[in-house]
PDB file of N, CA and C in Angstrom:
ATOM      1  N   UNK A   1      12.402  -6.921   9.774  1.00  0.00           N
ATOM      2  CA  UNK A   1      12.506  -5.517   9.436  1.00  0.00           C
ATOM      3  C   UNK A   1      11.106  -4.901   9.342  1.00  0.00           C
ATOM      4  N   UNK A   2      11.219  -4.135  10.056  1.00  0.00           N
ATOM      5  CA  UNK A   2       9.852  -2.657   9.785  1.00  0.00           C
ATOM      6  C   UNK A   2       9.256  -2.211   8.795  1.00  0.00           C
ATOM      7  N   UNK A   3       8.009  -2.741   7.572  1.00  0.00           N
ATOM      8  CA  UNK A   3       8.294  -1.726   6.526  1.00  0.00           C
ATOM      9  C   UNK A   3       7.771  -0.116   7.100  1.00  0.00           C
ATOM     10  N   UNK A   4       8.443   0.406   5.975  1.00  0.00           N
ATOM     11  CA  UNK A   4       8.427   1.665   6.091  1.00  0.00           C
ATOM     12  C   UNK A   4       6.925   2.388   6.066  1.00  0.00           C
ATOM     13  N   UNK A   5       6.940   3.390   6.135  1.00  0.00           N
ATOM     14  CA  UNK A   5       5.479   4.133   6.348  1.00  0.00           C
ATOM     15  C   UNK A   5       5.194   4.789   5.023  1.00  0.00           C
ATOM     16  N   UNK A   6       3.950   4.261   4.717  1.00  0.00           N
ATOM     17  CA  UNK A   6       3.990   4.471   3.536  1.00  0.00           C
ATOM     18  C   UNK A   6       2.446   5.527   3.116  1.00  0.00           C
ATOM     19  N   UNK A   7       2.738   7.126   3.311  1.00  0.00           N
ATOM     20  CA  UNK A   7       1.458   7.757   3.360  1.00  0.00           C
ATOM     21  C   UNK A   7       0.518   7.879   2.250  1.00  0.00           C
ATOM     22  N   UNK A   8      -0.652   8.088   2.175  1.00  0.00           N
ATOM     23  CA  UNK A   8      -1.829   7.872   1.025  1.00  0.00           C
ATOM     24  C   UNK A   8      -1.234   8.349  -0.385  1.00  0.00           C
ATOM     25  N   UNK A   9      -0.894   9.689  -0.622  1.00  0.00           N
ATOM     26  CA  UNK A   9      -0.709   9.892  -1.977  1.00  0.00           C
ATOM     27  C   UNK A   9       0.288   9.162  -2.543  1.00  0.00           C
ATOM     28  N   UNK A  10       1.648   8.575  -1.374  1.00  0.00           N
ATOM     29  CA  UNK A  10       2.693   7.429  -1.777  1.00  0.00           C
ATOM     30  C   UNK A  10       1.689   6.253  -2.305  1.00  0.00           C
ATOM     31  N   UNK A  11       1.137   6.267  -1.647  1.00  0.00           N
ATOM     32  CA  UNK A  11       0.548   4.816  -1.961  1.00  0.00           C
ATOM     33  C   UNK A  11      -0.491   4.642  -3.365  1.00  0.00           C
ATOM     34  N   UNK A  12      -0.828   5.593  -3.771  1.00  0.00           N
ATOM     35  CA  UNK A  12      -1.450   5.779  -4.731  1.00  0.00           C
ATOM     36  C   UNK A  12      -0.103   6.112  -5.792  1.00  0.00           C
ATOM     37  N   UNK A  13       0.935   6.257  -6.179  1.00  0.00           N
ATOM     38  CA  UNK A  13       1.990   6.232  -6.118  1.00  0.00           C
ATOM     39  C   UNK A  13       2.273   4.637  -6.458  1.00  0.00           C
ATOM     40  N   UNK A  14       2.482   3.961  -5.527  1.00  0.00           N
ATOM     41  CA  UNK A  14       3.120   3.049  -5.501  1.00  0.00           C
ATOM     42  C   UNK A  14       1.973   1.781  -6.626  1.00  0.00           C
ATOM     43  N   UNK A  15       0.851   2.084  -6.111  1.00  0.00           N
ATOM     44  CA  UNK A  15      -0.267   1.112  -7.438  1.00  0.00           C
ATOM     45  C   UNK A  15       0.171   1.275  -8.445  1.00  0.00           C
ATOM     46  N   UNK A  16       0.424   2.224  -8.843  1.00  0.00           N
ATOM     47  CA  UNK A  16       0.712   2.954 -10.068  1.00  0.00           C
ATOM     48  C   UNK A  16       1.624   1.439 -10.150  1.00  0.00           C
ATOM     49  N   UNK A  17       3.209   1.968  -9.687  1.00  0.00           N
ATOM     50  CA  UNK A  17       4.775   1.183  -9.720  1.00  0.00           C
ATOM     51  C   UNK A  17       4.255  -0.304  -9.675  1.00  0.00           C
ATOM     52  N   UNK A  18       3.571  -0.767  -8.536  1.00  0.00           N
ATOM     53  CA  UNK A  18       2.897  -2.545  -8.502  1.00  0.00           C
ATOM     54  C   UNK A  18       2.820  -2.850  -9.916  1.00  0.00           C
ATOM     55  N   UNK A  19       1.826  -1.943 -10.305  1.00  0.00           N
ATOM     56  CA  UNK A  19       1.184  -2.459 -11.511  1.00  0.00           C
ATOM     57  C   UNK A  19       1.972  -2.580 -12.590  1.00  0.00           C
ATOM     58  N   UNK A  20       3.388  -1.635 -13.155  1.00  0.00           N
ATOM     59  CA  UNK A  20       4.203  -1.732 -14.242  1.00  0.00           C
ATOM     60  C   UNK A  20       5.751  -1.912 -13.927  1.00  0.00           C
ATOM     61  N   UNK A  21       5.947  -2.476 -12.893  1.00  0.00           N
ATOM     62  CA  UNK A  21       7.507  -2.236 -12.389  1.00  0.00           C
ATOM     63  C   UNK A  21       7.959  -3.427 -12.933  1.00  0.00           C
ATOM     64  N   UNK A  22       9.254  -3.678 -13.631  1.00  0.00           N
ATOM     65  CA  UNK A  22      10.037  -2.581 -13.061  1.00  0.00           C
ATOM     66  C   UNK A  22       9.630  -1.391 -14.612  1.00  0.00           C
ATOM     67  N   UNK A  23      10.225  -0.207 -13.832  1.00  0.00           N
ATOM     68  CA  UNK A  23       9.322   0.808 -14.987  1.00  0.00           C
ATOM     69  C   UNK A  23      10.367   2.123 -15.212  1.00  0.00           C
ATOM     70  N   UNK A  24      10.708   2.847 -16.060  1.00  0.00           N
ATOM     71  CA  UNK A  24      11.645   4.008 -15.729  1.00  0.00           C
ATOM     72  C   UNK A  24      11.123   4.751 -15.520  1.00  0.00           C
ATOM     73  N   UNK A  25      12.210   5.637 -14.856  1.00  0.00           N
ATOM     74  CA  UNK A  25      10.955   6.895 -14.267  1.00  0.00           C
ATOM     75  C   UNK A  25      10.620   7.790 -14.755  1.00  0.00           C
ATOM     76  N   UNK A  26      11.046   7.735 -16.030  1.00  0.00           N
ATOM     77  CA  UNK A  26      10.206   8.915 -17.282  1.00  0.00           C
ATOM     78  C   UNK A  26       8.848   8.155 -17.774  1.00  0.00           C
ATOM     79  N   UNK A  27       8.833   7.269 -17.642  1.00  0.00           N
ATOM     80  CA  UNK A  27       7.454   6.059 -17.730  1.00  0.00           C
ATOM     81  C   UNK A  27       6.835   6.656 -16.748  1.00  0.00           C
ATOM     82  N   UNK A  28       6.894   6.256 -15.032  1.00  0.00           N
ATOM     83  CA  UNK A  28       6.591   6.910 -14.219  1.00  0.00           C
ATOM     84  C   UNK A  28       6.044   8.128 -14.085  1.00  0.00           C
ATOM     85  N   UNK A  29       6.529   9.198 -14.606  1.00  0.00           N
ATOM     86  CA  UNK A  29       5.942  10.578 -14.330  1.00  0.00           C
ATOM     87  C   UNK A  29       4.813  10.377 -15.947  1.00  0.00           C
ATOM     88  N   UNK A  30       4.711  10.175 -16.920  1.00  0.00           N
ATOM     89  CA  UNK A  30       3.724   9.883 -17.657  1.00  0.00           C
ATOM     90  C   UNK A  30       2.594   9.279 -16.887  1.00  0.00           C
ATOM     91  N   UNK A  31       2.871   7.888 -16.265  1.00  0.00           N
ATOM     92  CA  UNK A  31       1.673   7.494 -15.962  1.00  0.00           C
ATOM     93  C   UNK A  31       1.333   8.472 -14.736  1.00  0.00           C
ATOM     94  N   UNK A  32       2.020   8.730 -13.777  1.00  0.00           N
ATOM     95  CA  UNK A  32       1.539   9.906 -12.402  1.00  0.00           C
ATOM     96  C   UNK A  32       0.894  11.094 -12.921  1.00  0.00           C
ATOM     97  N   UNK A  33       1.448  11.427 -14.613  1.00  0.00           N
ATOM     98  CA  UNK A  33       0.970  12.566 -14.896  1.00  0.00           C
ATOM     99  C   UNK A  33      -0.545  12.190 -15.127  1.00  0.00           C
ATOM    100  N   UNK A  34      -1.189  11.387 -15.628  1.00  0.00           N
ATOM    101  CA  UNK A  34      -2.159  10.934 -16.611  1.00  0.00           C
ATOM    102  C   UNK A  34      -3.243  10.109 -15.080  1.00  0.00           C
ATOM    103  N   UNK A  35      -2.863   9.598 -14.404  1.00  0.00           N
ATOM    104  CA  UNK A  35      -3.484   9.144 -13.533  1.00  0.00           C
ATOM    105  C   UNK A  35      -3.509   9.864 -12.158  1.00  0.00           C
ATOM    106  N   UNK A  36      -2.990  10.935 -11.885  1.00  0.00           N
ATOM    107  CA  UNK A  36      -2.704  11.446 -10.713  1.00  0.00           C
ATOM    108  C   UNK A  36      -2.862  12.825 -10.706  1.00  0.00           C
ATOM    109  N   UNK A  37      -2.594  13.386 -11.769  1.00  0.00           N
ATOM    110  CA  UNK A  37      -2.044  14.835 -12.322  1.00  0.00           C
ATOM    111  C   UNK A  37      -0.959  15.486 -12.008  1.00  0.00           C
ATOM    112  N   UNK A  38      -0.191  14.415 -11.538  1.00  0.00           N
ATOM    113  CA  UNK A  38       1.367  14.922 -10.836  1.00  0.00           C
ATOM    114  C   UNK A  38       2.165  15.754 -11.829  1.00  0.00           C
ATOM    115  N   UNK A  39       3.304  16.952 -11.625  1.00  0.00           N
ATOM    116  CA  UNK A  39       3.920  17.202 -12.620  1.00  0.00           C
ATOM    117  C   UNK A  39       4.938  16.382 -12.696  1.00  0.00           C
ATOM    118  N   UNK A  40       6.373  16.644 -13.269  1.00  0.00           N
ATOM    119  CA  UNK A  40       7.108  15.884 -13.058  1.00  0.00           C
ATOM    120  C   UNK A  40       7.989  15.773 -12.065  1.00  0.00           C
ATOM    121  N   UNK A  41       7.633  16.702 -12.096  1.00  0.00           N
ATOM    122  CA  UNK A  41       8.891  17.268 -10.401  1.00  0.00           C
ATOM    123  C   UNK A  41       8.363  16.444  -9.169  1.00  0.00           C
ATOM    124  N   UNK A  42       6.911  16.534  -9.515  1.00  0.00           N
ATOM    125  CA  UNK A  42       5.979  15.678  -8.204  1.00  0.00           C
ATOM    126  C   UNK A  42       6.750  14.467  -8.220  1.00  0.00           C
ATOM    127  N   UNK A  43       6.586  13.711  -9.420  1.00  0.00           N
ATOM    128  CA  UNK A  43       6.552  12.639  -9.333  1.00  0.00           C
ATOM    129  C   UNK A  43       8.069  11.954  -8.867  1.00  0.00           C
ATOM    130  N   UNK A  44       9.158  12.663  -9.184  1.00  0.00           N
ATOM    131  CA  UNK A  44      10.472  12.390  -8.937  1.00  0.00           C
ATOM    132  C   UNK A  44      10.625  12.834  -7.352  1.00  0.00           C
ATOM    133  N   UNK A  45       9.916  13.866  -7.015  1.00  0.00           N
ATOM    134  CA  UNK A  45      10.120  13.917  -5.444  1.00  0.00           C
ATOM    135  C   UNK A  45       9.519  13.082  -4.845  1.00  0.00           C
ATOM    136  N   UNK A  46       8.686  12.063  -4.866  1.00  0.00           N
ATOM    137  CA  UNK A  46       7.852  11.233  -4.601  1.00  0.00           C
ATOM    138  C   UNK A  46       9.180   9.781  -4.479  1.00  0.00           C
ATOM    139  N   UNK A  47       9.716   9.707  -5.587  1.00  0.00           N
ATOM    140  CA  UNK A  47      10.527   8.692  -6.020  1.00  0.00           C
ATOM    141  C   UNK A  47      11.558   9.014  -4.809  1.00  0.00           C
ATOM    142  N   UNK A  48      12.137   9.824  -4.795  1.00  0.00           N
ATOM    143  CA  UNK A  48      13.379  10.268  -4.237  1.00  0.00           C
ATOM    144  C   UNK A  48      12.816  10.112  -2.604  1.00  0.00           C
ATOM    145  N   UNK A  49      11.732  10.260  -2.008  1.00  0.00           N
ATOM    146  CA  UNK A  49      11.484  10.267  -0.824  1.00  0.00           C
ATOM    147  C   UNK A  49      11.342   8.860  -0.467  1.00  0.00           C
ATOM    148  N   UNK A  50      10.687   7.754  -1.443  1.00  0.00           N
ATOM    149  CA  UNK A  50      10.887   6.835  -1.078  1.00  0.00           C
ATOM    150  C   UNK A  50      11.924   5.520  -0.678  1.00  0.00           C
ATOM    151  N   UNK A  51      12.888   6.590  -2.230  1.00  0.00           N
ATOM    152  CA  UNK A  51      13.869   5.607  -1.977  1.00  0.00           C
ATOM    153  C   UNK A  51      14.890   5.786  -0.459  1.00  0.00           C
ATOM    154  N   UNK A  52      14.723   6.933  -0.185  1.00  0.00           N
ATOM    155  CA  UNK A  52      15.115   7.026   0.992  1.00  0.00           C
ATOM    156  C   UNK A  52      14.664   6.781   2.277  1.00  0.00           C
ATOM    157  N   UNK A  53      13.626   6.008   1.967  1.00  0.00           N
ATOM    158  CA  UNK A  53      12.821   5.522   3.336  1.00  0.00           C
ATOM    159  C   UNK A  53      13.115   3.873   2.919  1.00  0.00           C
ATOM    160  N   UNK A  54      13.579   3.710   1.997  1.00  0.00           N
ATOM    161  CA  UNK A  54      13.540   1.796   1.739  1.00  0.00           C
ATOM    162  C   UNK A  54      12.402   1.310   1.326  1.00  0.00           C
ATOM    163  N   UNK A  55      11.632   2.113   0.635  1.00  0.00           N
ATOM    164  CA  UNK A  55      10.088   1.377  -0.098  1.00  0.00           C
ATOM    165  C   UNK A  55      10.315   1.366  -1.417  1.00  0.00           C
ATOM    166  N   UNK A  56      10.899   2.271  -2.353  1.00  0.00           N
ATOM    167  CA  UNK A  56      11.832   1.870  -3.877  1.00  0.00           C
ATOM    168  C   UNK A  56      12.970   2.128  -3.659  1.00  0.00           C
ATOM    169  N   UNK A  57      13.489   1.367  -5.378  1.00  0.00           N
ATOM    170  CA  UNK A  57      14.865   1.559  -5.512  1.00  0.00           C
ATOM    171  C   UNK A  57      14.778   2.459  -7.255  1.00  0.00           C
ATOM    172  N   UNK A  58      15.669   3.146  -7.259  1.00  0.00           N
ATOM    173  CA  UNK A  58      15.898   3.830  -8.545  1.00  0.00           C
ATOM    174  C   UNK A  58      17.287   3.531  -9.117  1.00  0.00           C
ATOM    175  N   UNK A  59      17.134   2.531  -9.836  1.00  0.00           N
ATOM    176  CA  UNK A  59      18.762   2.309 -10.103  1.00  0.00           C
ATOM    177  C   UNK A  59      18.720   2.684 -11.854  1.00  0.00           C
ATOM    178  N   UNK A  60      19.377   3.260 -12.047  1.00  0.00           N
ATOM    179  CA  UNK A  60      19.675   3.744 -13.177  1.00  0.00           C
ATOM    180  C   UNK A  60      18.909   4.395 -14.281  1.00  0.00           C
ATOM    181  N   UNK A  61      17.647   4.974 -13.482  1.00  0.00           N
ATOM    182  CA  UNK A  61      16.453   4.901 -14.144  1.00  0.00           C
ATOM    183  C   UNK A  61      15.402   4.051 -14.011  1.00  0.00           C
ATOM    184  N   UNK A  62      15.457   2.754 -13.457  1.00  0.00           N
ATOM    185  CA  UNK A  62      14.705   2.512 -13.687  1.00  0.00           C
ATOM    186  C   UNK A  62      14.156   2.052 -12.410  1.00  0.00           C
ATOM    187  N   UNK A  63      12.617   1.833 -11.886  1.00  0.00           N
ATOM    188  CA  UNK A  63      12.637   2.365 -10.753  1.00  0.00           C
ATOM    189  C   UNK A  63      11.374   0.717 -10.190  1.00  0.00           C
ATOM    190  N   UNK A  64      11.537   0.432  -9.046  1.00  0.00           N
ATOM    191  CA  UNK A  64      11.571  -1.192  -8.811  1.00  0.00           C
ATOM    192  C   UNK A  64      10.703  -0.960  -7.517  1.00  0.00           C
ATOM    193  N   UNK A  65      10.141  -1.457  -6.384  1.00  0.00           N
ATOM    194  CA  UNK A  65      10.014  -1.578  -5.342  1.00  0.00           C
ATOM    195  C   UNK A  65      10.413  -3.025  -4.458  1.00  0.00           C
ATOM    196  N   UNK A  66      10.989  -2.175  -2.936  1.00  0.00           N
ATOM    197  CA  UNK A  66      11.192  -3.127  -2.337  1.00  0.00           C
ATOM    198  C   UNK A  66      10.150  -3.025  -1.408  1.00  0.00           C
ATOM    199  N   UNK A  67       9.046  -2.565  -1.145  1.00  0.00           N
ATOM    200  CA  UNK A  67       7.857  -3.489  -0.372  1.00  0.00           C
ATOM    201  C   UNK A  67       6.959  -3.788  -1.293  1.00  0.00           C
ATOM    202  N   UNK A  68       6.733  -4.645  -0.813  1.00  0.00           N
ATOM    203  CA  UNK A  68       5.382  -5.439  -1.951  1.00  0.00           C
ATOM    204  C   UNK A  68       3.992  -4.763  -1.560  1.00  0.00           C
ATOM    205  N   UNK A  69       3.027  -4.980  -2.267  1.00  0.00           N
ATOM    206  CA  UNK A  69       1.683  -4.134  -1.599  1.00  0.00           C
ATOM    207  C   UNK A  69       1.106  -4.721  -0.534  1.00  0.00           C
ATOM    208  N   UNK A  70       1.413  -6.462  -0.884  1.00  0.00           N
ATOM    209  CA  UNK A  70       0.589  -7.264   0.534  1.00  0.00           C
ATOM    210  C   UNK A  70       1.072  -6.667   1.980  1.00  0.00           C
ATOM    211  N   UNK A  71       2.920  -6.712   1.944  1.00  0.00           N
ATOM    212  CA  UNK A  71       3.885  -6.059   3.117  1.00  0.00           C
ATOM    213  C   UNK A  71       3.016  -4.757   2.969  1.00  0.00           C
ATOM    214  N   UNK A  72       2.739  -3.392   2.815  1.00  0.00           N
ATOM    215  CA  UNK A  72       2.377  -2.349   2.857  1.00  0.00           C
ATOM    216  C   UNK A  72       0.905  -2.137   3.396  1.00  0.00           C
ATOM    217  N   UNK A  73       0.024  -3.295   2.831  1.00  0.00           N
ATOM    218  CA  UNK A  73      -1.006  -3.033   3.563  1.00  0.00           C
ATOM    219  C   UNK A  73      -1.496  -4.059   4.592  1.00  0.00           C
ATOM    220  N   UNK A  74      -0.708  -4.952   4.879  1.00  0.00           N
ATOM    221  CA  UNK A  74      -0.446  -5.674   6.690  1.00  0.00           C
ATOM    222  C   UNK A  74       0.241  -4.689   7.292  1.00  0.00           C
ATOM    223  N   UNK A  75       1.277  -3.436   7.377  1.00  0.00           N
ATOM    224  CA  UNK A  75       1.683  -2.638   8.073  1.00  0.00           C
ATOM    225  C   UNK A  75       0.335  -1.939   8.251  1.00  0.00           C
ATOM    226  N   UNK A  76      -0.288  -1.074   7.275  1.00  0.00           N
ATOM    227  CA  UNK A  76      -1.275  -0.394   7.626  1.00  0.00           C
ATOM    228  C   UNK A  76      -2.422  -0.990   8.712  1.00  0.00           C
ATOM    229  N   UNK A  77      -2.597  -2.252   8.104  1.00  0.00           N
ATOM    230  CA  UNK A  77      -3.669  -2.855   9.084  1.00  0.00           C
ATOM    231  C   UNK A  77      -3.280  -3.048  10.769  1.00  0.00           C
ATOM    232  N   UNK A  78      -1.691  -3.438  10.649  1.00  0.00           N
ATOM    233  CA  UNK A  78      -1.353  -3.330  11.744  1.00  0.00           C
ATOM    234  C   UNK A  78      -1.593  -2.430  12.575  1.00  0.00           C
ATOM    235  N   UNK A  79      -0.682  -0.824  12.050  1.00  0.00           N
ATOM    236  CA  UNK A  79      -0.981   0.154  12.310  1.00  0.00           C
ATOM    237  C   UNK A  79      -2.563   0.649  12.932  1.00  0.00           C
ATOM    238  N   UNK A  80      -3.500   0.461  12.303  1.00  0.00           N
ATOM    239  CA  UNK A  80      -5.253   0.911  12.734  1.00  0.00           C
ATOM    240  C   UNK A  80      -5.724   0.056  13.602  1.00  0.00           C
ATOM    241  N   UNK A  81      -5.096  -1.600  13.765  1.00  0.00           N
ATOM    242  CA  UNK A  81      -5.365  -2.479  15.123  1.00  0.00           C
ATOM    243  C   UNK A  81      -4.740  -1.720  15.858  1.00  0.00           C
ATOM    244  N   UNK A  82      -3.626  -1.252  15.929  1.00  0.00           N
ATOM    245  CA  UNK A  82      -2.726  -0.647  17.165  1.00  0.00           C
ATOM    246  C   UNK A  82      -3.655   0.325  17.720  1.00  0.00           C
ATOM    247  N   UNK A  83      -3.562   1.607  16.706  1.00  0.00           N
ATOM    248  CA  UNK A  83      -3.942   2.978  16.923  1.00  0.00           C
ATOM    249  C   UNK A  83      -5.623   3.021  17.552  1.00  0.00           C
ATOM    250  N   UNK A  84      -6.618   2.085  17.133  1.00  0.00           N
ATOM    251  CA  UNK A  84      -7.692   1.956  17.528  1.00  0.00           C
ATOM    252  C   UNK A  84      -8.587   1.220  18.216  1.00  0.00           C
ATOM    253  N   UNK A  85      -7.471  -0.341  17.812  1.00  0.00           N
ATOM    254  CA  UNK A  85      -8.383  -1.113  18.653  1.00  0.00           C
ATOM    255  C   UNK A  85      -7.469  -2.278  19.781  1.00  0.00           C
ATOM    256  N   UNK A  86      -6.277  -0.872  20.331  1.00  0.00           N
ATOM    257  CA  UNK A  86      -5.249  -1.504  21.769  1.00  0.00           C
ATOM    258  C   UNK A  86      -4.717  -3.055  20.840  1.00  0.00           C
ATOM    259  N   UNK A  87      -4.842  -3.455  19.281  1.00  0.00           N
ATOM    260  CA  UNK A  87      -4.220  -4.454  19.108  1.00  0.00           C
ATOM    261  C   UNK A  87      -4.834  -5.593  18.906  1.00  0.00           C
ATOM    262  N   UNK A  88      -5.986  -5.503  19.277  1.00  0.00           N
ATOM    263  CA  UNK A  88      -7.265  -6.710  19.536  1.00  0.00           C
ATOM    264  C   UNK A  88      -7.571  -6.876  18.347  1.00  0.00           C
ATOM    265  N   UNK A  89      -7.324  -7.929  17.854  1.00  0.00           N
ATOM    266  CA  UNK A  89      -8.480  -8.679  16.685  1.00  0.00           C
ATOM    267  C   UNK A  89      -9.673  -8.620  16.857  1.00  0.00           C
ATOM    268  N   UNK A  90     -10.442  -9.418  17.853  1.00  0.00           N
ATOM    269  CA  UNK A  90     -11.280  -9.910  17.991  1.00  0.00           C
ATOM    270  C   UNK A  90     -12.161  -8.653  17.987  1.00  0.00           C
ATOM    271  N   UNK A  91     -11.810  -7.118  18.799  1.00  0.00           N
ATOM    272  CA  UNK A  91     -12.043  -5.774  18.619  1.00  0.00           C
ATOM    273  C   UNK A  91     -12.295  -5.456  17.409  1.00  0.00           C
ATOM    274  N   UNK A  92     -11.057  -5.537  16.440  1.00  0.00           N
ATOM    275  CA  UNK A  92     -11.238  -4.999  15.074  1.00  0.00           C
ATOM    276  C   UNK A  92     -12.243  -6.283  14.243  1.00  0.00           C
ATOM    277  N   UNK A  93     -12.301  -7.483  14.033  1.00  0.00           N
ATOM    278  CA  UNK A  93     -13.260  -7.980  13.764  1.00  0.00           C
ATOM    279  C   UNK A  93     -14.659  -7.480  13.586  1.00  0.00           C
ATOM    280  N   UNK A  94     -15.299  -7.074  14.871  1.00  0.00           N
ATOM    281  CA  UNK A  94     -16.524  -7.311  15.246  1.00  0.00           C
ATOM    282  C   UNK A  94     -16.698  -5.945  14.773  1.00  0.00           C
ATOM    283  N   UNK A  95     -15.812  -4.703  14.841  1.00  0.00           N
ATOM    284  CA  UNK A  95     -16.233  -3.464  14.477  1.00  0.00           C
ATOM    285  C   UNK A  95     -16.701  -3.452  12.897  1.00  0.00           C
ATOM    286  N   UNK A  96     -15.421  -4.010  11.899  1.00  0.00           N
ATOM    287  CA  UNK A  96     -15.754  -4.462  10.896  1.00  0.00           C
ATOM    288  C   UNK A  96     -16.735  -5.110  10.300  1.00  0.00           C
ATOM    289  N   UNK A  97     -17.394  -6.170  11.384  1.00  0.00           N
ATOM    290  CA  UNK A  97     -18.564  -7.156  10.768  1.00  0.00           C
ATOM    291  C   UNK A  97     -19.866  -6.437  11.248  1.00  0.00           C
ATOM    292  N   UNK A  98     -19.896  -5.385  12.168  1.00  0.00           N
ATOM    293  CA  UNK A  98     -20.708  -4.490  12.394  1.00  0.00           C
ATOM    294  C   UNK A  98     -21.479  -3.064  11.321  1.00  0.00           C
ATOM    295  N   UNK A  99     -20.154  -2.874  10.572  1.00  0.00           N
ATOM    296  CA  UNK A  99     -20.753  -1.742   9.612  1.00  0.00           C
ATOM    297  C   UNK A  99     -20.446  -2.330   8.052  1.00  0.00           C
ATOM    298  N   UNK A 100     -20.472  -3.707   7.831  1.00  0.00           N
ATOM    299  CA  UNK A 100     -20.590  -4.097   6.560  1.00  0.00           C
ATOM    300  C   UNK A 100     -21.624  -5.198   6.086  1.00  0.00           C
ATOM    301  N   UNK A 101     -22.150  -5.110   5.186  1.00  0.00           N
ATOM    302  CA  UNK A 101     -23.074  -6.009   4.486  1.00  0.00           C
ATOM    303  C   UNK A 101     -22.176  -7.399   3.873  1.00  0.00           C
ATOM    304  N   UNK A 102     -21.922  -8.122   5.182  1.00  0.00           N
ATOM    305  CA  UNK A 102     -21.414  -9.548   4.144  1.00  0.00           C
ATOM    306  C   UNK A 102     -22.167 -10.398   3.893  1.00  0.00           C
ATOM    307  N   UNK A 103     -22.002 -10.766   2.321  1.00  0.00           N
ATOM    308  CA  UNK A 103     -22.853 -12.035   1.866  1.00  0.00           C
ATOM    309  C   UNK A 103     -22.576 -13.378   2.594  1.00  0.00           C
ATOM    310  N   UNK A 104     -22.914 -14.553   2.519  1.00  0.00           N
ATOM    311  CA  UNK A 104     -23.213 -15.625   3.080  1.00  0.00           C
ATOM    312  C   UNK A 104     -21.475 -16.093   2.793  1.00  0.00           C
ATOM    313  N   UNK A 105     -21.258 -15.710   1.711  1.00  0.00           N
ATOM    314  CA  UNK A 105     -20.239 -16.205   0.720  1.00  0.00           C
ATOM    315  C   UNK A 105     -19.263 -15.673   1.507  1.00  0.00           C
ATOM    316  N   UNK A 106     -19.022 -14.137   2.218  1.00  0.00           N
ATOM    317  CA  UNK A 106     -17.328 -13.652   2.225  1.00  0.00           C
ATOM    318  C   UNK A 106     -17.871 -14.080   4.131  1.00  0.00           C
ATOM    319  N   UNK A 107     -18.999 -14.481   4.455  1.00  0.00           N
ATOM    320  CA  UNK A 107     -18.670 -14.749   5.430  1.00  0.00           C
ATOM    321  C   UNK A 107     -17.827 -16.223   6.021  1.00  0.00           C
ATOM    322  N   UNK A 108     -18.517 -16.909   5.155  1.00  0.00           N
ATOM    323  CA  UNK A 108     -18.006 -18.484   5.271  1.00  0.00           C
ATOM    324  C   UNK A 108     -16.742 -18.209   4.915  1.00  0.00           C
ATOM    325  N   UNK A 109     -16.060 -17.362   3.926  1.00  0.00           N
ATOM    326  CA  UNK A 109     -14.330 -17.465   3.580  1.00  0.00           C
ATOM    327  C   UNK A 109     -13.917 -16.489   5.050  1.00  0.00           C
ATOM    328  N   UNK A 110     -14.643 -15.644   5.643  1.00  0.00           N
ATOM    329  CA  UNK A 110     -13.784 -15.123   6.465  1.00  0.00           C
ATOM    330  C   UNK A 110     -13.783 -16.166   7.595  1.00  0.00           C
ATOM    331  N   UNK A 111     -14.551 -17.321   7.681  1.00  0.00           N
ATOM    332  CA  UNK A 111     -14.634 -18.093   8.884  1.00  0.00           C
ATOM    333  C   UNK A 111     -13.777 -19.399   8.685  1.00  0.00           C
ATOM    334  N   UNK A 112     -13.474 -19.647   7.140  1.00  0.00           N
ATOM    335  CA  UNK A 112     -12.494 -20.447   6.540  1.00  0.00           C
ATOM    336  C   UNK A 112     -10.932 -20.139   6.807  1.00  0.00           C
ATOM    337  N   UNK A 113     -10.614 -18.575   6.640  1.00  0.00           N
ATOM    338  CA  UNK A 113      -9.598 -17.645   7.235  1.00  0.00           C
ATOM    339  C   UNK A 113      -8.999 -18.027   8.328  1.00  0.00           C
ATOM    340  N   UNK A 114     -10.175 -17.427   9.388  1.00  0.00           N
ATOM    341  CA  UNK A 114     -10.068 -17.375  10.922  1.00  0.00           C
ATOM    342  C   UNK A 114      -9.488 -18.854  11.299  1.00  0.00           C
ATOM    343  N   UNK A 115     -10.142 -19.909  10.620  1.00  0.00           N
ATOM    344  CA  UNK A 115      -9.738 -21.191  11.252  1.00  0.00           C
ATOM    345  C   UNK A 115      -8.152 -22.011  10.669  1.00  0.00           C
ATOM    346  N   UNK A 116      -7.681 -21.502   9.724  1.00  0.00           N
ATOM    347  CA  UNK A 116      -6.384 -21.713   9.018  1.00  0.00           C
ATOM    348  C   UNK A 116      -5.732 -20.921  10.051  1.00  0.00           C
TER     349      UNK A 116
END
């Protein structure tokens, strides 16, 4: 299955839910209010859009997710290999190791990575 598309302010959104779920959604619009400045209306239209895309569930109040953040941001990554680099790793790699300062340290784990 596909996860769903999950756009920036959702996703800022959804840290929120990672972090305290399962959570009700009067919990919810407190913390969206306090961390986001959402009103409440925001925050329930937010809820309501997702659950209709299959990224939460709101059952009785209380409000759960069914993609996990790891699933959400391997779609995204997917997504920016697709959209930018025709799909290529080895493309998105090198662009990456091009505009970042890695220590000795995240290089050897990314070469520990690559070989698993």
């Amino acid at each position: 299955m596909e996860t769903p598309k999950i756009f920036e302010s959702e996703y800022r959104f959804c840290l929120i839910l990672w972090e305290h779920e399962p959570v009700t959604a009067a919990e919810l619009v407190k913390l969206c209010q306090a961390q986001l400045g959402w009103k409440r209306t925001t925050t329930y239209t937010v809820i309501k859009r997702l659950g209709e895309r299959g990224v939460v569930q709101n059952k009785d109040g209380v409000v759960t997710a069914l993609v996990s953040r790891e699933e959400a941001q391997v779609s995204e990554i997917d997504e920016l290999m697709e959209k930018k680099f025709q799909g290529s790793l080895p493309a998105f790699l090198a662009a990456f190791a091009r505009r970042q300062d890695l220590s000795e340290e995240e290089a050897e784990e990314i070469r520990r990575i690559i070989e698993k």
